[in-house]
Protein backbone atom coordinates (compact mmCIF):
# COMPACT_ATOMS: atom_id res chain seq x y z
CA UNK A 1 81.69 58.77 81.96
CA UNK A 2 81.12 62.52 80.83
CA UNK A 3 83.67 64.80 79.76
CA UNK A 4 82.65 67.01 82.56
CA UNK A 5 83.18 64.13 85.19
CA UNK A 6 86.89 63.92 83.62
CA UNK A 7 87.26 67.23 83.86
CA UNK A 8 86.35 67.05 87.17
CA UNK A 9 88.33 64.31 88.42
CA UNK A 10 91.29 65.22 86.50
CA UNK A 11 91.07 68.49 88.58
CA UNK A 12 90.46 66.78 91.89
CA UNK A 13 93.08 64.70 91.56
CA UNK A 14 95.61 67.95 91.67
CA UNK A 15 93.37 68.94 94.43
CA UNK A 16 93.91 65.83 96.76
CA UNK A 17 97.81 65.52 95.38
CA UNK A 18 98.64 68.88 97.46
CA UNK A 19 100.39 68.60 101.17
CA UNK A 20 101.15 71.91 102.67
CA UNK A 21 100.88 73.06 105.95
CA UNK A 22 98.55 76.15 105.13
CA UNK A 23 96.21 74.36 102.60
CA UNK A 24 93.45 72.22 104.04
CA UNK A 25 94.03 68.66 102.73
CA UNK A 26 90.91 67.15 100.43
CA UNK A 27 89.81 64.20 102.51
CA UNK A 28 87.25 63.22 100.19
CA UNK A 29 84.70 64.49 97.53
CA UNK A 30 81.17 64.32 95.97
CA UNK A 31 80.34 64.47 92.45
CA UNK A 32 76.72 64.84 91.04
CA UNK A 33 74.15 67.66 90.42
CA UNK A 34 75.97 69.46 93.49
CA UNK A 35 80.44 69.46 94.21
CA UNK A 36 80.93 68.49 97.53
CA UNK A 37 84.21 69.03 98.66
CA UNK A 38 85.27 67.22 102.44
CA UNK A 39 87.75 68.77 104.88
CA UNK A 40 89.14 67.99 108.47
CA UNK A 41 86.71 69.73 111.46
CA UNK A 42 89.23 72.63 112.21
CA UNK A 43 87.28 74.37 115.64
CA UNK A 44 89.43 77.10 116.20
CA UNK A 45 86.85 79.20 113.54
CA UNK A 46 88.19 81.44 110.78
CA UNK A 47 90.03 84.84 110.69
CA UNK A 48 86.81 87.07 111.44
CA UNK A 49 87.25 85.85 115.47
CA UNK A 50 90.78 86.67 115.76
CA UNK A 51 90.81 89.95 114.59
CA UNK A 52 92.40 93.09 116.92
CA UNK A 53 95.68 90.95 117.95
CA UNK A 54 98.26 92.40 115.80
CA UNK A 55 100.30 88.87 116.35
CA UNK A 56 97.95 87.13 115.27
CA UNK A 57 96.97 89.02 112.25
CA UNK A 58 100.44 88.60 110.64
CA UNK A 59 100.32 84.30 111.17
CA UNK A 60 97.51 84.74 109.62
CA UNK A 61 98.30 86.71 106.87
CA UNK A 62 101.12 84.98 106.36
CA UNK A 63 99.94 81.42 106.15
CA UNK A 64 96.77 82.03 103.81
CA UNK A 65 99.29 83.82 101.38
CA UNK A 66 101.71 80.84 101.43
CA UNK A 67 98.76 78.68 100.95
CA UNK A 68 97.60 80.60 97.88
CA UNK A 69 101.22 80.80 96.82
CA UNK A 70 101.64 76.85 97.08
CA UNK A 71 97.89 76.64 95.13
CA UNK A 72 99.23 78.31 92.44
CA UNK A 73 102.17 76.70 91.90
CA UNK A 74 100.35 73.29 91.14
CA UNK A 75 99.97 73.85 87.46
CA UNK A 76 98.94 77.34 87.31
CA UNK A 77 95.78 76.21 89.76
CA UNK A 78 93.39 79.16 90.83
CA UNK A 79 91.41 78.80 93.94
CA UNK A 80 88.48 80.87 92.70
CA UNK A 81 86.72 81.55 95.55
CA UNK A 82 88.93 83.22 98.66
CA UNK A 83 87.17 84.96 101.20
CA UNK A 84 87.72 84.88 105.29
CA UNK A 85 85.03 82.05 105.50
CA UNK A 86 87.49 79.76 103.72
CA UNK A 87 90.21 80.61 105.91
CA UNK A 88 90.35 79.03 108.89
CA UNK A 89 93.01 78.52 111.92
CA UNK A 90 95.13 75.30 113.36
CA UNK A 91 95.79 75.01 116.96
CA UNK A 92 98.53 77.21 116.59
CA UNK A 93 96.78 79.82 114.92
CA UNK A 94 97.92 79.91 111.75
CA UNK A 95 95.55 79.84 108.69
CA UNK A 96 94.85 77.39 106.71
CA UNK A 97 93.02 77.78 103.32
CA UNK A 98 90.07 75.59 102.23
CA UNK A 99 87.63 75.02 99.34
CA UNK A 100 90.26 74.61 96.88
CA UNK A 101 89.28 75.23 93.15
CA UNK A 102 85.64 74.62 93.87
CA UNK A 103 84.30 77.27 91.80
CA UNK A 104 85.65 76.01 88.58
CA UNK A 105 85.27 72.29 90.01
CA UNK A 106 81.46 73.07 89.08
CA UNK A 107 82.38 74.07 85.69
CA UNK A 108 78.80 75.99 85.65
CA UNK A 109 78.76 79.79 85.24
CA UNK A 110 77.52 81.45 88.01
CA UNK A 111 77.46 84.39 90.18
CA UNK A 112 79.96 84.59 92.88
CA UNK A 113 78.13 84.38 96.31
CA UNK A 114 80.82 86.77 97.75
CA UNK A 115 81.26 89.73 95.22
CA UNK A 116 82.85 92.05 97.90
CA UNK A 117 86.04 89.67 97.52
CA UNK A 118 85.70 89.50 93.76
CA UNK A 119 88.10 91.18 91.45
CA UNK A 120 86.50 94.36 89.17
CA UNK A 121 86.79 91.97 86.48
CA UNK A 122 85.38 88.61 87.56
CA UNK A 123 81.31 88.78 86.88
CA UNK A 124 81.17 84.86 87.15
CA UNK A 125 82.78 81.99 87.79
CA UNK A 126 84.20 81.38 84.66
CA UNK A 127 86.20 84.67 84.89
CA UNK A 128 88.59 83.44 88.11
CA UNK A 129 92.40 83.70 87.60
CA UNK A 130 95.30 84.25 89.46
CA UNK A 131 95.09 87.84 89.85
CA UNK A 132 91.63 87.74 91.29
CA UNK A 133 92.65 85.48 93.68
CA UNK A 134 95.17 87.81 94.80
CA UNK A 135 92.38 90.82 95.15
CA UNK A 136 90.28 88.53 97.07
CA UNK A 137 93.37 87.97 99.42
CA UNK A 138 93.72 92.19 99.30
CA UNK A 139 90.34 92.26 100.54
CA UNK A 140 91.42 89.91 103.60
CA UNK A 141 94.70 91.59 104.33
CA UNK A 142 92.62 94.74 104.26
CA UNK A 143 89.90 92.95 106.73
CA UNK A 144 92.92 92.08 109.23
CA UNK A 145 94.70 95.68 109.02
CA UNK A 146 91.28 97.65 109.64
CA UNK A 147 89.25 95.26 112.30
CA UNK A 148 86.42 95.82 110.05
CA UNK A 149 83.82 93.12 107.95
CA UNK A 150 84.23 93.27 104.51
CA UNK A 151 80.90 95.51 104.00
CA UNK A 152 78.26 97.02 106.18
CA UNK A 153 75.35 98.59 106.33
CA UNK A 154 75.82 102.56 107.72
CA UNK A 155 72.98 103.94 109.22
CA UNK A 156 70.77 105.35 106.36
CA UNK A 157 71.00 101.66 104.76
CA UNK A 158 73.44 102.23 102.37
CA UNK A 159 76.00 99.38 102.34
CA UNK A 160 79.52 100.11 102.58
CA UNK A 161 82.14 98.29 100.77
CA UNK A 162 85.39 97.84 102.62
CA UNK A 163 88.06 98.12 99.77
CA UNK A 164 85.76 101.41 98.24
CA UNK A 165 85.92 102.74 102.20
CA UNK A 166 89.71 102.49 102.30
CA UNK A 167 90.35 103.75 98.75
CA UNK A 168 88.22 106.78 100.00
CA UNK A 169 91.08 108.22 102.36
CA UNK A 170 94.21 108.86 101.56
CA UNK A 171 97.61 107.40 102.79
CA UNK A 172 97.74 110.19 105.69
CA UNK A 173 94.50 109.11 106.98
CA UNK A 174 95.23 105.80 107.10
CA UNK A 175 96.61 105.19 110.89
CA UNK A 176 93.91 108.07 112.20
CA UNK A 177 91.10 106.12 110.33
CA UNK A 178 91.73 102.98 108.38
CA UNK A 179 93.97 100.83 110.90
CA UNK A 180 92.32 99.08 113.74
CA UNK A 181 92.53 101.02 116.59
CA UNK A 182 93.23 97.67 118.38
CA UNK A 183 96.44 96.61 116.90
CA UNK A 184 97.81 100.63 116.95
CA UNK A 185 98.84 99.72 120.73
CA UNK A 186 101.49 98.04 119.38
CA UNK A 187 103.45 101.42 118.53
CA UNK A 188 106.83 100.12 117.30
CA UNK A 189 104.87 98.20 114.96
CA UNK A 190 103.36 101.01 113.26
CA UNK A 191 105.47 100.78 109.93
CA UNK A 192 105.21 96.97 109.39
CA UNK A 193 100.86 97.80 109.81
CA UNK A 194 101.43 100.59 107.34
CA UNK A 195 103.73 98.29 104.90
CA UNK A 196 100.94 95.51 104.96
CA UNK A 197 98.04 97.99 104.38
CA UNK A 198 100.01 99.85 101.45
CA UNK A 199 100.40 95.80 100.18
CA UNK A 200 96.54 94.64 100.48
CA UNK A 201 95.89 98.05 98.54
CA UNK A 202 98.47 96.93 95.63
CA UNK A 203 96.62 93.46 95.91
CA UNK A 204 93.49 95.19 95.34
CA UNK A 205 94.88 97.47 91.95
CA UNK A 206 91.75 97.32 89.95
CA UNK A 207 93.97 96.65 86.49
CA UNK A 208 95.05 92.85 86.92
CA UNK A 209 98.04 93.26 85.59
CA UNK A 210 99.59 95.75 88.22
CA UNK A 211 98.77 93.57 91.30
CA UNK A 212 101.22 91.87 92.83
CA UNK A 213 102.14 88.01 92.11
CA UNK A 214 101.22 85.75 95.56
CA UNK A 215 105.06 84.94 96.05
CA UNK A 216 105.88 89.11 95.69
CA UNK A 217 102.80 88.79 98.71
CA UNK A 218 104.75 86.05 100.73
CA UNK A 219 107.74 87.53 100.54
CA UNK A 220 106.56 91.23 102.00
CA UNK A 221 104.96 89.61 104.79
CA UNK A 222 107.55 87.19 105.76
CA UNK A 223 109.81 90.33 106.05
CA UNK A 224 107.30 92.52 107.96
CA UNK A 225 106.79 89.55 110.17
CA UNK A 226 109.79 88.20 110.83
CA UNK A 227 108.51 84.75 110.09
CA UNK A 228 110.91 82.24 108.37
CA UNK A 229 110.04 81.46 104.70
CA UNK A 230 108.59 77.74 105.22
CA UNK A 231 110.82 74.89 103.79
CA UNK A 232 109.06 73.79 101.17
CA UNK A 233 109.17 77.50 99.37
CA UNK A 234 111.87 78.86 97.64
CA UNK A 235 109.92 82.66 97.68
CA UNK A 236 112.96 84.67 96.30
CA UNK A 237 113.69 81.62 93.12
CA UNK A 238 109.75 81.71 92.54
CA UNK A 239 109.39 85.74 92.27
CA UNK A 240 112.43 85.74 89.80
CA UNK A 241 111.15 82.95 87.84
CA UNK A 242 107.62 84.32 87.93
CA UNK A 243 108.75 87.96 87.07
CA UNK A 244 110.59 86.43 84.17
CA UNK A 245 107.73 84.53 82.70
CA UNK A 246 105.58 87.43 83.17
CA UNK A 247 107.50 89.85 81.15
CA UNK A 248 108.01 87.34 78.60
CA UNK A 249 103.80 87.13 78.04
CA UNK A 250 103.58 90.35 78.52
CA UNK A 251 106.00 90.91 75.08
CA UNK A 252 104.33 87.77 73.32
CA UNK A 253 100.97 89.88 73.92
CA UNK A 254 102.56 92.75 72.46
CA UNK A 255 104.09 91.32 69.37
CA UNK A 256 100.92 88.86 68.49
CA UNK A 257 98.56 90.95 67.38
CA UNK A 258 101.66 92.27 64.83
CA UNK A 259 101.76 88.77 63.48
């Protein structure tokens, strides 16, 4: 057996360990020249058809980023790879995240298929952390507050970015021309919309570093939702113990280089 194949199933085996309601459960994989990864049929399609109900916007914001959340707890796992054709939606439309990993499952540096969700930073697959799995989820939130793809082409065939369109305005243009127009008939909502744009655009801070952490992410949304925090996260123990461990490497990368 090759070290890659050990890799490999040493990594799938974290995969296929994880049960949680908003991660799609691994029912069974391939491993050769190509990484075949097998879920369950889900036929309710992914977030790009339910787009324009307010509702359910924030289940689905709020399921992908506990799914992320619980990914990343599983010994500091990335997914690699998020983008709203890996999210998809149960019967009762909430989201449920898929394609686990796959990108470094492969092991192979290579270009990301879907740059637009990318972070500045990641050029290949070998660059994928945390943090530029929570820009790709920036890029969805942002996808779900605006009703708009993540890039287009405008008329004169220049193609449009979605998170370059947004950072374009600034925050008093945002309900006159970033928010869907479609979810803005839900006028005592307008704050929470406003609170979950202002959080995709932290998600999408170009330096690493000052994006948020995924359980920061569940938390906010939870509250704008009003959706209970699910029972298998603890969101308010995880962002203290994350915050902690963050500003402890952020002072071991300060002192090291004075060693």
């Amino acid at each position: 057996m090759s070290m890659l194949h050990m890799e490999f199933q040493q990594h799938i085996e974290v995969i296929g360990r994880m049960r949680h309601e908003n991660v799609a459960e691994l029912r069974a994989y391939y491993f050769s020249e190509e990484v075949l990864l097998v879920y369950d049929y889900q036929n309710h399609g992914n977030l790009s058809a339910w787009l324009h109900d307010w509702t359910t916007v924030l289940r689905i914001a709020v399921g992908a980023a506990r799914g992320i959340a619980h990914i990343h707890r599983q010994d500091k796992l990335v997914h690699g790879n998020i983008n709203s054709s890996n999210v998809f939606l149960n019967g009762q439309k909430y989201s449920l995240v898929s394609d686990v990993g796959l990108a470094q499952l492969t092991k192979r540096r290579s270009t990301l298929r879907t740059q637009v969700y990318c972070a500045p930073e990641v050029k290949d697959t070998t660059k994928v952390s945390q943090a530029s799995d929570v820009c790709s989820f920036g890029v969805i939130q942002l996808e779900l507050v605006s009703g708009k793809l993540d890039k287009w082409t405008e008329v004169d065939g220049k193609v449009t970015w979605l998170v370059n369109w947004v950072q374009s305005f600034s925050h008093d243009d945002w309900i006159a021309v970033v928010i869907d127009i479609e979810i803005l008939r839900y006028p005592d909502e307008e704050e929470a919309i406003l609170h979950m744009l202002q959080t995709a655009m932290d998600c999408v801070a170009t330096v690493p570093e000052s994006r948020r952490r995924m359980p920061e992410v569940v938390k906010i949304l939870a509250e704008i939702s009003g959706i209970e925090p699910s029972n298998d996260l603890c969101e308010d123990a995880w962002v203290v113990q994350l915050s902690t461990e963050s500003r402890l490497e952020d002072l071991l990368d300060d002192l090291l280089p004075t060693l």
